[in-house]
N, C-alpha and C. Protein backbone atom coordinates (compact mmCIF):
# COMPACT_ATOMS: atom_id res chain seq x y z
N UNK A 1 18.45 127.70 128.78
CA UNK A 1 19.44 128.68 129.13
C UNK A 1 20.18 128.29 130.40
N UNK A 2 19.92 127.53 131.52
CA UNK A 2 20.09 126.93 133.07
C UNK A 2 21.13 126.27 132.61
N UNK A 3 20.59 125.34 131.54
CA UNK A 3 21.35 124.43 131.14
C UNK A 3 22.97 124.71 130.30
N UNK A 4 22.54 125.62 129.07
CA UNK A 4 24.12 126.45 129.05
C UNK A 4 24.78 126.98 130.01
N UNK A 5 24.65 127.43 131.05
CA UNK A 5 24.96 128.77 131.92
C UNK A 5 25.61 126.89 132.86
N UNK A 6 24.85 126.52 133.12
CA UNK A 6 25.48 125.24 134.06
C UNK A 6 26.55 124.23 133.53
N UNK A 7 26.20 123.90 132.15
CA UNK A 7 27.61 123.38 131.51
C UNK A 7 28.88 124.72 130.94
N UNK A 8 28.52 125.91 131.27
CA UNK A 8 29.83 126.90 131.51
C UNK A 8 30.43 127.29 132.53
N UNK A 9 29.91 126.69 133.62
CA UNK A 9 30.31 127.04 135.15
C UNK A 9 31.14 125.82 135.03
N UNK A 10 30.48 124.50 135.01
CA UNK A 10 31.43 123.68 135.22
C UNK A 10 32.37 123.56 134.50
N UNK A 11 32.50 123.64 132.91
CA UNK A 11 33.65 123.64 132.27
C UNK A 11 34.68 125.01 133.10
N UNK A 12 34.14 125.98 133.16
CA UNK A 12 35.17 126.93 133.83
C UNK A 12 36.00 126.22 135.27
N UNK A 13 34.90 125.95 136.09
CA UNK A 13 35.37 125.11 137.14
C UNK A 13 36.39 124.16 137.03
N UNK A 14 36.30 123.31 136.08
CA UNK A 14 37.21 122.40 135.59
C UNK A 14 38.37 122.50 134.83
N UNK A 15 38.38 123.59 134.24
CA UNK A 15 39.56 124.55 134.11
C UNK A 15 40.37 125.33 134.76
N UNK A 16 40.02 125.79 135.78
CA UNK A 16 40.75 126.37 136.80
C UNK A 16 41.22 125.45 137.90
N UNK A 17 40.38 124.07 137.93
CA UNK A 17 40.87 122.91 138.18
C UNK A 17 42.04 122.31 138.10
N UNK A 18 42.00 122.17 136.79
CA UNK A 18 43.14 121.56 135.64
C UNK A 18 44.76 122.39 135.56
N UNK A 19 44.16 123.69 136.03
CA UNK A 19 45.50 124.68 136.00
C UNK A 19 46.19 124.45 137.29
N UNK A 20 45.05 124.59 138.36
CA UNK A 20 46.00 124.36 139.58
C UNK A 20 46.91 122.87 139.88
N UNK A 21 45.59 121.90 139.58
CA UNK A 21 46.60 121.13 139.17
C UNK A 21 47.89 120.69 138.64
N UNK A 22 48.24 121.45 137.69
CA UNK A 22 49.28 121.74 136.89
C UNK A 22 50.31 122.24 137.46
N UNK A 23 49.90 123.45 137.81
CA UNK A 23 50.97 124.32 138.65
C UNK A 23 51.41 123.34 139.54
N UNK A 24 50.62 123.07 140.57
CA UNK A 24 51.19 122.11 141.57
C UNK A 24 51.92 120.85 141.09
N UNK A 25 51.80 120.43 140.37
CA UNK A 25 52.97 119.12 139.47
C UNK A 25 54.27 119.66 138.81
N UNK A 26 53.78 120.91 138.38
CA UNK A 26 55.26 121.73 138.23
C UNK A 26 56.34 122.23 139.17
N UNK A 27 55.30 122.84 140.23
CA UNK A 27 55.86 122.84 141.91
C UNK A 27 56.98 121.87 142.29
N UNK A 28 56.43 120.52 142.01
CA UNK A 28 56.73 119.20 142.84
C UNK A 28 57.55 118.56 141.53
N UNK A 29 57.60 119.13 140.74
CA UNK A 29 58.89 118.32 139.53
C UNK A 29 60.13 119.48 139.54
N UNK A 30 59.36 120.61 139.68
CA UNK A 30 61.00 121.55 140.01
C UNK A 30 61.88 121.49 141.23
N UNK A 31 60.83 121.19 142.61
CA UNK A 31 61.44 120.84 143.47
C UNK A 31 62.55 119.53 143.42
N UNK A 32 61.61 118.41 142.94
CA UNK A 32 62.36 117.38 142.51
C UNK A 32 63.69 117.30 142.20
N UNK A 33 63.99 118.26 141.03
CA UNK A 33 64.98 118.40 140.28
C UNK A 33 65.99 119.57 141.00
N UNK A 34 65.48 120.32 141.83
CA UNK A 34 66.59 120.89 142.86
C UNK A 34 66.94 119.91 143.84
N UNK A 35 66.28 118.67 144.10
CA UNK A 35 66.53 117.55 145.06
C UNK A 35 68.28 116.34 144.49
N UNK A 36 67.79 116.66 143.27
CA UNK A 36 68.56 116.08 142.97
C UNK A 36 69.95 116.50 141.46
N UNK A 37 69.86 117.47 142.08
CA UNK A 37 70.91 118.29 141.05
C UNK A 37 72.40 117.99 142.06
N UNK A 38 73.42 116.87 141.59
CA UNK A 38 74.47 116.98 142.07
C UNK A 38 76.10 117.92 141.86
N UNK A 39 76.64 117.98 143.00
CA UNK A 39 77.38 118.85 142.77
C UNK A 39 78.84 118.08 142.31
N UNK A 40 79.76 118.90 141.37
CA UNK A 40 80.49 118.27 140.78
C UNK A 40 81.72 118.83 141.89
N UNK A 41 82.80 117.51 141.84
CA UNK A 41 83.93 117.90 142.79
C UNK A 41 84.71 118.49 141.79
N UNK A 42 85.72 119.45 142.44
CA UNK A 42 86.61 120.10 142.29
C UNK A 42 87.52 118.93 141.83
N UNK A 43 88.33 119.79 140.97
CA UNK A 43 89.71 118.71 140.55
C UNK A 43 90.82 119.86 140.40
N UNK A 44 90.25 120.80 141.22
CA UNK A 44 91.35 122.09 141.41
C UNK A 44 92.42 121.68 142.29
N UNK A 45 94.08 122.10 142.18
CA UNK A 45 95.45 121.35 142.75
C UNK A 45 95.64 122.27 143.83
N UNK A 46 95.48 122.07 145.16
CA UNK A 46 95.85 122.85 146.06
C UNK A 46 97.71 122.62 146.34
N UNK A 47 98.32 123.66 147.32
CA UNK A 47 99.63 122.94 148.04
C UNK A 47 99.47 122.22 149.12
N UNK A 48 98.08 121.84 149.40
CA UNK A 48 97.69 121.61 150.50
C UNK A 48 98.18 120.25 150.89
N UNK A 49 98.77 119.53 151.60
CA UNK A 49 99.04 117.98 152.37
C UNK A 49 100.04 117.57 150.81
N UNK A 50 100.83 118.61 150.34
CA UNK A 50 102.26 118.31 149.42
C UNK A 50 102.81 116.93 149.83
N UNK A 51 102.33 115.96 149.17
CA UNK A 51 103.31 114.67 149.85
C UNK A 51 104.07 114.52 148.66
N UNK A 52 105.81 113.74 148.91
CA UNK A 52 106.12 113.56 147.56
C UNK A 52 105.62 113.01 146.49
N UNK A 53 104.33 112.07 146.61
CA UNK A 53 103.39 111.46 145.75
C UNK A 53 102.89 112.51 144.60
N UNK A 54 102.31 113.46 145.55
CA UNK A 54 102.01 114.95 145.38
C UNK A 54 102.21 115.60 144.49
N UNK A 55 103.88 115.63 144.93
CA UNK A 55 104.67 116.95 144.30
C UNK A 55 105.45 116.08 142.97
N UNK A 56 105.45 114.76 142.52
CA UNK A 56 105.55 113.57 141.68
C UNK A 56 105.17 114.49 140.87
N UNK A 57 103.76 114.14 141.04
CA UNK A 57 102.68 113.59 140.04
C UNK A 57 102.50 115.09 139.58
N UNK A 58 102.27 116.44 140.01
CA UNK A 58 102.88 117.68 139.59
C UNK A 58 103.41 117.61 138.71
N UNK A 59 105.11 117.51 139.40
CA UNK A 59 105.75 117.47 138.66
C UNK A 59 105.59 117.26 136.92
N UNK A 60 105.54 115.50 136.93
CA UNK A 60 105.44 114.81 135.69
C UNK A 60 103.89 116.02 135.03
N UNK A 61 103.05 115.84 135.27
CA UNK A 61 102.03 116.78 134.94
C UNK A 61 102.45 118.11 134.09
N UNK A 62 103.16 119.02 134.69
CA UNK A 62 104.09 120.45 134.26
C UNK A 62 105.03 120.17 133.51
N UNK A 63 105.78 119.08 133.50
CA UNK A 63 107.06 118.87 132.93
C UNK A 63 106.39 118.22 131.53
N UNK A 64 104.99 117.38 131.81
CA UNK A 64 104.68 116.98 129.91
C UNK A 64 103.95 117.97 129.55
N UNK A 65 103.49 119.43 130.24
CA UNK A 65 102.90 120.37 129.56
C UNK A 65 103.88 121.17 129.17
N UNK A 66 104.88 121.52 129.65
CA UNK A 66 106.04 122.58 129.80
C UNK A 66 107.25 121.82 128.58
N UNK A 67 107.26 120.98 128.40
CA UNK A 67 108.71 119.75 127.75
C UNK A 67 107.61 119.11 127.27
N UNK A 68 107.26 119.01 126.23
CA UNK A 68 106.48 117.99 125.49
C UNK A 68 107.99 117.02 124.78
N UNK A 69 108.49 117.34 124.35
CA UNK A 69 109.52 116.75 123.88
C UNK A 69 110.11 116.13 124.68
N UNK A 70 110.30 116.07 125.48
CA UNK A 70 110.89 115.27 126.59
C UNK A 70 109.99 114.61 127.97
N UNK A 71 108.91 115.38 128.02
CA UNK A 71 108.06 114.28 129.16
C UNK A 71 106.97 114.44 129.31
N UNK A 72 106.65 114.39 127.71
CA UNK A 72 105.18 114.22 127.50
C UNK A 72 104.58 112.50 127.30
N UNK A 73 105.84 111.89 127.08
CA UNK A 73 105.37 110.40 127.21
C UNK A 73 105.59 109.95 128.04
N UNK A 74 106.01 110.35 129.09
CA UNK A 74 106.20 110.13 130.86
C UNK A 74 104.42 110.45 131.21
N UNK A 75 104.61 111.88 130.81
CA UNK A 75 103.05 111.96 131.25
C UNK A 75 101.84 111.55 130.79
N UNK A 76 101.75 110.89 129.63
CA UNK A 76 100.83 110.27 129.53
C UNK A 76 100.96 108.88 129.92
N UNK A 77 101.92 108.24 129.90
CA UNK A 77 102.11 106.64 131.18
C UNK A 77 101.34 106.76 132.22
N UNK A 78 102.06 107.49 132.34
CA UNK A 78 102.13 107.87 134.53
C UNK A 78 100.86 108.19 134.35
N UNK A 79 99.55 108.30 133.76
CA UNK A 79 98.71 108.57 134.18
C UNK A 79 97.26 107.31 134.15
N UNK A 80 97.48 105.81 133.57
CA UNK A 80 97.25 104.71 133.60
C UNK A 80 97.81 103.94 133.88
N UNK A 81 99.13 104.17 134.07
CA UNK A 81 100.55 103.05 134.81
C UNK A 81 101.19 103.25 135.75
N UNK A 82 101.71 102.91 136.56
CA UNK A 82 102.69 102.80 137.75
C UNK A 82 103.85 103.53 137.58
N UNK A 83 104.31 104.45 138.50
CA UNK A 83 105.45 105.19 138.30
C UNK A 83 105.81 104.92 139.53
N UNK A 84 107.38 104.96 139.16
CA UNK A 84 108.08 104.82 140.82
C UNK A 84 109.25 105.95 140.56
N UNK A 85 109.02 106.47 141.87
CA UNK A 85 110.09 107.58 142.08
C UNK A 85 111.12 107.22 143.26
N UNK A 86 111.95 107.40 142.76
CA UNK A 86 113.07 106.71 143.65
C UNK A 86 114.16 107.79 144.73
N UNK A 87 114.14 107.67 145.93
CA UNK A 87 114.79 109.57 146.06
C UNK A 87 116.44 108.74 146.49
N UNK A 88 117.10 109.67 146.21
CA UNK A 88 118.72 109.74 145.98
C UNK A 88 119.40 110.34 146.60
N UNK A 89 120.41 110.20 147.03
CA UNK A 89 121.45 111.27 147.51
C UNK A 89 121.19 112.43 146.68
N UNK A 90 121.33 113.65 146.48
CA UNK A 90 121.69 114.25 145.33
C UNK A 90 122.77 114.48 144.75
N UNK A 91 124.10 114.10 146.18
CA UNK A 91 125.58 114.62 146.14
C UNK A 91 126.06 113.51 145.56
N UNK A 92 125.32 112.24 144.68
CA UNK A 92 125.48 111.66 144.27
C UNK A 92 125.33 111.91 142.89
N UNK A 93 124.80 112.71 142.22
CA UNK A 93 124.58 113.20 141.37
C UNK A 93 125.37 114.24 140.56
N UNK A 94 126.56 114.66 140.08
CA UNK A 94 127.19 115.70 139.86
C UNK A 94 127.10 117.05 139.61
N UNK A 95 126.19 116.42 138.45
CA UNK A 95 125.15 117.69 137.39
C UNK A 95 124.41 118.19 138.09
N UNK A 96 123.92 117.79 139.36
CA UNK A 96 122.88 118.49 139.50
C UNK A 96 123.23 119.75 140.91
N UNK A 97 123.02 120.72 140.74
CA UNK A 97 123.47 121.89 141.78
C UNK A 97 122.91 122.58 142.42
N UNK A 98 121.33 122.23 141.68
CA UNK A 98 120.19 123.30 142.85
C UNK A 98 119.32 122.05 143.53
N UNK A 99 118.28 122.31 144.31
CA UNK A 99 117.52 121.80 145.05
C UNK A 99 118.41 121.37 146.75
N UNK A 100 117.51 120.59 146.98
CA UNK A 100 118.13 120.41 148.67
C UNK A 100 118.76 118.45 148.17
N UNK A 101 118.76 118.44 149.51
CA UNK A 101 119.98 117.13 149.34
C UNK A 101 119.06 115.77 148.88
N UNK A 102 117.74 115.96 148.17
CA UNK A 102 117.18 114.96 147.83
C UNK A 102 117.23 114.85 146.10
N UNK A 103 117.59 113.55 145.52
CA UNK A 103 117.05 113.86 143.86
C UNK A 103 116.60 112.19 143.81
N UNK A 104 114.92 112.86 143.12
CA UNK A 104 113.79 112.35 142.73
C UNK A 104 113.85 112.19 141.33
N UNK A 105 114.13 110.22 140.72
CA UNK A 105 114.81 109.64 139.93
C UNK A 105 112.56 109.14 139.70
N UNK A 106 112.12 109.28 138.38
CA UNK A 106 111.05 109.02 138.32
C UNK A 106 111.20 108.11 137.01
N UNK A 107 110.39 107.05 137.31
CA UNK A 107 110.36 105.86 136.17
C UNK A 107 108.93 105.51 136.46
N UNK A 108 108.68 105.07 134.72
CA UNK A 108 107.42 104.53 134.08
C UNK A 108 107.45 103.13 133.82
N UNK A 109 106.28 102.51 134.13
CA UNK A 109 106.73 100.63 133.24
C UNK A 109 107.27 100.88 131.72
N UNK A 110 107.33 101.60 131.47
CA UNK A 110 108.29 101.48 130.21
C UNK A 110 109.29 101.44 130.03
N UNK A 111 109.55 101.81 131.35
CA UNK A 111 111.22 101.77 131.68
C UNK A 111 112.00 103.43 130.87
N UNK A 112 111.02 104.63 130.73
CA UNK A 112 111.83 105.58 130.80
C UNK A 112 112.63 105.98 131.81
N UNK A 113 113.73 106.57 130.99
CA UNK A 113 114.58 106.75 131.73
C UNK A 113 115.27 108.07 132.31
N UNK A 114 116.16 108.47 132.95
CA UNK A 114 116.90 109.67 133.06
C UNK A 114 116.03 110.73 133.43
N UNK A 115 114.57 110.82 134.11
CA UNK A 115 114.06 111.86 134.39
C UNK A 115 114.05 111.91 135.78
N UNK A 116 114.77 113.33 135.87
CA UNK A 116 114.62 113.58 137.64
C UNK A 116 114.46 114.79 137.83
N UNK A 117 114.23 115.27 139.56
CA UNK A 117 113.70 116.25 139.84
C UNK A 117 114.52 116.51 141.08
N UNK A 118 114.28 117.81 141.25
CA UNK A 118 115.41 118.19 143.29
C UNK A 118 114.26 119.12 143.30
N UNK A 119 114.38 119.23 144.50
CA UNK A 119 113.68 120.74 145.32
C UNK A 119 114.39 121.73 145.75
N UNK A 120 113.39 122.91 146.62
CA UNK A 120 114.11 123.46 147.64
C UNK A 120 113.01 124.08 148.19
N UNK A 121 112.43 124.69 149.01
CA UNK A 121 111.41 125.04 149.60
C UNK A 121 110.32 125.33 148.25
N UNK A 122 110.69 126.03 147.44
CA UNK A 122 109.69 126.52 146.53
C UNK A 122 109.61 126.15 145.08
N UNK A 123 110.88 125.65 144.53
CA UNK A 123 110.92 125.50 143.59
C UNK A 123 111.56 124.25 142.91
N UNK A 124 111.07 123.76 142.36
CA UNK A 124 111.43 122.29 141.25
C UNK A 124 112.49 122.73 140.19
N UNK A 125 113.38 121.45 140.34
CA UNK A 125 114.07 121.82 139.32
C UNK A 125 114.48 120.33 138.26
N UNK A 126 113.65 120.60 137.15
CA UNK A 126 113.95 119.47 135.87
C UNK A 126 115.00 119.01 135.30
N UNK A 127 115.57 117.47 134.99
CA UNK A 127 116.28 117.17 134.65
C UNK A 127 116.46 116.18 133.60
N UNK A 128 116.75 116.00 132.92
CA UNK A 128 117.13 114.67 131.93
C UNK A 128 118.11 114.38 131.55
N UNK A 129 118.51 113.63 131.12
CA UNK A 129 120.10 113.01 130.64
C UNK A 129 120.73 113.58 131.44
N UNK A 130 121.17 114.00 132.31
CA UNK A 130 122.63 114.58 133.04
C UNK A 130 122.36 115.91 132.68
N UNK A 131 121.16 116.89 132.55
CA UNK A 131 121.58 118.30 132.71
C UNK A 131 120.11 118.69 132.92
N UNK A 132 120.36 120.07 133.60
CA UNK A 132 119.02 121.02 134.08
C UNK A 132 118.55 121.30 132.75
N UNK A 133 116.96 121.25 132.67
CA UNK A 133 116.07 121.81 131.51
C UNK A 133 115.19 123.05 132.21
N UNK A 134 115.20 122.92 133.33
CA UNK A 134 114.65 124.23 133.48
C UNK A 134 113.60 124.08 135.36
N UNK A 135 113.13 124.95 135.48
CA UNK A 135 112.71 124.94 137.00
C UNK A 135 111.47 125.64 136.85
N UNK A 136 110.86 125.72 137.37
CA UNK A 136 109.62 126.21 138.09
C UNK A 136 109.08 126.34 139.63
N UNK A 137 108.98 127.59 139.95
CA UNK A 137 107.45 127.46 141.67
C UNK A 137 106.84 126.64 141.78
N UNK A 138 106.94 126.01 142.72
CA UNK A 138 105.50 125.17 142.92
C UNK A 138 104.52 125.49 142.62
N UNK A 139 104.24 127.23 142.80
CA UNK A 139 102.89 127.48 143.27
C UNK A 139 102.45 128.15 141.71
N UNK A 140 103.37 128.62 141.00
CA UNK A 140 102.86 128.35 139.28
C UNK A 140 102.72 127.00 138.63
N UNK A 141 103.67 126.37 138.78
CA UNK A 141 103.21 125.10 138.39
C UNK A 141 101.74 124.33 138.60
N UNK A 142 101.28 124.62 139.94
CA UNK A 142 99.95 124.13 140.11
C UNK A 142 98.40 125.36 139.49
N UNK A 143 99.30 126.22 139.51
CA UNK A 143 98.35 127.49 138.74
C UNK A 143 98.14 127.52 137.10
N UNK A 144 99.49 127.04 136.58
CA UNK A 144 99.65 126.33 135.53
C UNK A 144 98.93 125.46 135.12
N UNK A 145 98.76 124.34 135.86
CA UNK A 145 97.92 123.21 135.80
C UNK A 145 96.43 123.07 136.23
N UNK A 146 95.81 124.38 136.98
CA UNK A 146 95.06 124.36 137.05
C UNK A 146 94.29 125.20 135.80
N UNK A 147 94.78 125.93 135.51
CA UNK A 147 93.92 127.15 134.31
C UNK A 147 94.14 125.72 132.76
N UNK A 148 94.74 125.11 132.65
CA UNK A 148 95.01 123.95 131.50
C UNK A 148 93.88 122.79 132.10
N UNK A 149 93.12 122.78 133.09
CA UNK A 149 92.24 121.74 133.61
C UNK A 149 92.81 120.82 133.63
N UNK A 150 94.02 120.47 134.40
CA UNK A 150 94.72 118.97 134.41
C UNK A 150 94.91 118.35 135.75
N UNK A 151 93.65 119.17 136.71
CA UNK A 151 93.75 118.42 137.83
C UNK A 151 93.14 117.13 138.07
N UNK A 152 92.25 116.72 137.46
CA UNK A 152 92.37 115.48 137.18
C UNK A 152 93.47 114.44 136.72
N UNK A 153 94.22 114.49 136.12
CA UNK A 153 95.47 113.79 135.17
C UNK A 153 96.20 114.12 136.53
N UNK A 154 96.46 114.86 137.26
CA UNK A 154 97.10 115.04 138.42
C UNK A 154 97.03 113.86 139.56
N UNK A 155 95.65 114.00 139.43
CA UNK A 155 94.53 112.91 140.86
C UNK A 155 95.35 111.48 140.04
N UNK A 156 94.97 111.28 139.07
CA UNK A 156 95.12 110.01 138.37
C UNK A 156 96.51 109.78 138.56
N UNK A 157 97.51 110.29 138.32
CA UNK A 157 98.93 110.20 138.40
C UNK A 157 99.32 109.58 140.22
N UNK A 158 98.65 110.87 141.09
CA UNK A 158 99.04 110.38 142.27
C UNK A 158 98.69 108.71 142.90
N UNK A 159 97.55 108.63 142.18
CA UNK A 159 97.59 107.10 142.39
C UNK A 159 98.22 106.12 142.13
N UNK A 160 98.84 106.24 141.00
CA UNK A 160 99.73 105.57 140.51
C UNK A 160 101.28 105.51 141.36
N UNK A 161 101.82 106.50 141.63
CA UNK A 161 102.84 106.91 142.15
C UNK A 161 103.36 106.08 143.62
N UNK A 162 104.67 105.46 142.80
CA UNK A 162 105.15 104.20 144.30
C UNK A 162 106.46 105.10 144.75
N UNK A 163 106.88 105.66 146.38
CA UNK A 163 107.88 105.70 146.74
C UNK A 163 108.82 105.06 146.72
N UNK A 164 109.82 104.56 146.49
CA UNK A 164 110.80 103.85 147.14
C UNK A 164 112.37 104.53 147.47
N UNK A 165 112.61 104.82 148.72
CA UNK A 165 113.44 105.53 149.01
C UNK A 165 114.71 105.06 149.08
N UNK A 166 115.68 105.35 148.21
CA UNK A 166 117.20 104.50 148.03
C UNK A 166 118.69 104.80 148.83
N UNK A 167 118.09 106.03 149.70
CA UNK A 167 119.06 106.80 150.61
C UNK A 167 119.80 105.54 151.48
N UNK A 168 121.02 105.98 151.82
CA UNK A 168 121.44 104.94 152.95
C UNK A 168 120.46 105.62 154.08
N UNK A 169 121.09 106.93 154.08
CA UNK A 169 120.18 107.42 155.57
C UNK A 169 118.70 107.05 155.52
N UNK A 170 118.44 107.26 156.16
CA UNK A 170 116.84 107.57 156.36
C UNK A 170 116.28 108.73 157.15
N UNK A 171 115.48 109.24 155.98
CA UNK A 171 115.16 110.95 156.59
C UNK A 171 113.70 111.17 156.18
N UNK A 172 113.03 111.83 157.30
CA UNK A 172 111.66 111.62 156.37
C UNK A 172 112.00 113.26 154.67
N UNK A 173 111.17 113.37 154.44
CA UNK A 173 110.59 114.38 153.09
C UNK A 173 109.74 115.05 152.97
C-alpha cells in the first residue's frame, strides 16, 4: 500500500511539475512574440513638406484615379519609370487661365505627352491637349487617395519624379 500511495505522490508531483513547466514556456513564447511583432509604416499622404515632387506625384496619382481615360497610363509609368516635370511660364500657355504663374508640363519615358498641371494655393488644375479637364483641393485629392490605399503608388511615384525647371526667371516653388 506505501508503495501505491508513493508512486501517486510522485506521479502527482510530476504533474504539477510538467504544468508549471508549461505555463512558464508559454510565458516566455508569448513574450517572445510581443518582442517581436513589427509595426507596419503608414503609407498615409500627409500635406506635410508639399514639395513639387510631392504635389507631382499626387497629382499623376488623382488624375489616373479621377481620368482613367486620359492618365491612367501616365500613372501606371510614373510609378516604375522616371517622370520629369518641367515648370513653365504659364503666360506662355494660352488655354490655360487658372492656377498661379507656374505650369507643370509632366512626361513619362514613353514620351506621353500634353499632360499638365497649374496651381494656386489650394487647388490643382488638370490639363491635356490644350484644355482644362477639371480641378481638384489638394486636401481631397490626398483624402481621395488615401481612403483608395494609394499611398504607396504615391511614395513610389515621388521617387521617380525629376524637376527640371524651364523658366527664364528663376523663382523658387
Amino acid at each position: 500500500m506505501k508503495k501505491i500511495i508513493s508512486i501517486g505522490l510522485i506521479s502527482l508531483l510530476s504533474c504539477t511539475m510538467l504544468t508549471a513547466c508549461s505555463n512558464a514556456q508559454n510565458n516566455n513564447s508569448s513574450s517572445s512574440n510581443e518582442k517581436t511583432t513589427t509595426v507596419k509604416k503608414s503609407s498615409k499622404i500627409t500635406t506635410n513638406n508639399l514639395t513639387t515632387k510631392k504635389q507631382t506625384a499626387i497629382t499623376i496619382a488623382y488624375a489616373g484615379e479621377k481620368y482613367p481615360d486620359i492618365w491612367k497610363k501616365t500613372f501606371k509609368q510614373a510609378q516604375n519609370n522616371s517622370v520629369v516635370v518641367k515648370l513653365h511660364n504659364r503666360k506662355n500657355f494660352s488655354y490655360m487661365q487658372n492656377g498661379s504663374d507656374v505650369a507643370y508640363e509632366i512626361a513619362t519615358v514613353d514620351g506621353d505627352k500634353y499632360f499638365y498641371y497649374t496651381k494656386n494655393d489650394l487647388t490643382i488644375f488638370f490639363y491635356h491637349k490644350n484644355k482644362e479637364i477639371g480641378s481638384s483641393y489638394i486636401k481631397m485629392m490626398i483624402k481621395y487617395l488615401n481612403r483608395h490605399n494609394d499611398g504607396s503608388k504615391v511614395n513610389k511615384i515621388v521617387k521617380n519624379v525629376k524637376v527640371v525647371d524651364e523658366r527664364k526667371t528663376t523663382s523658387k516653388d
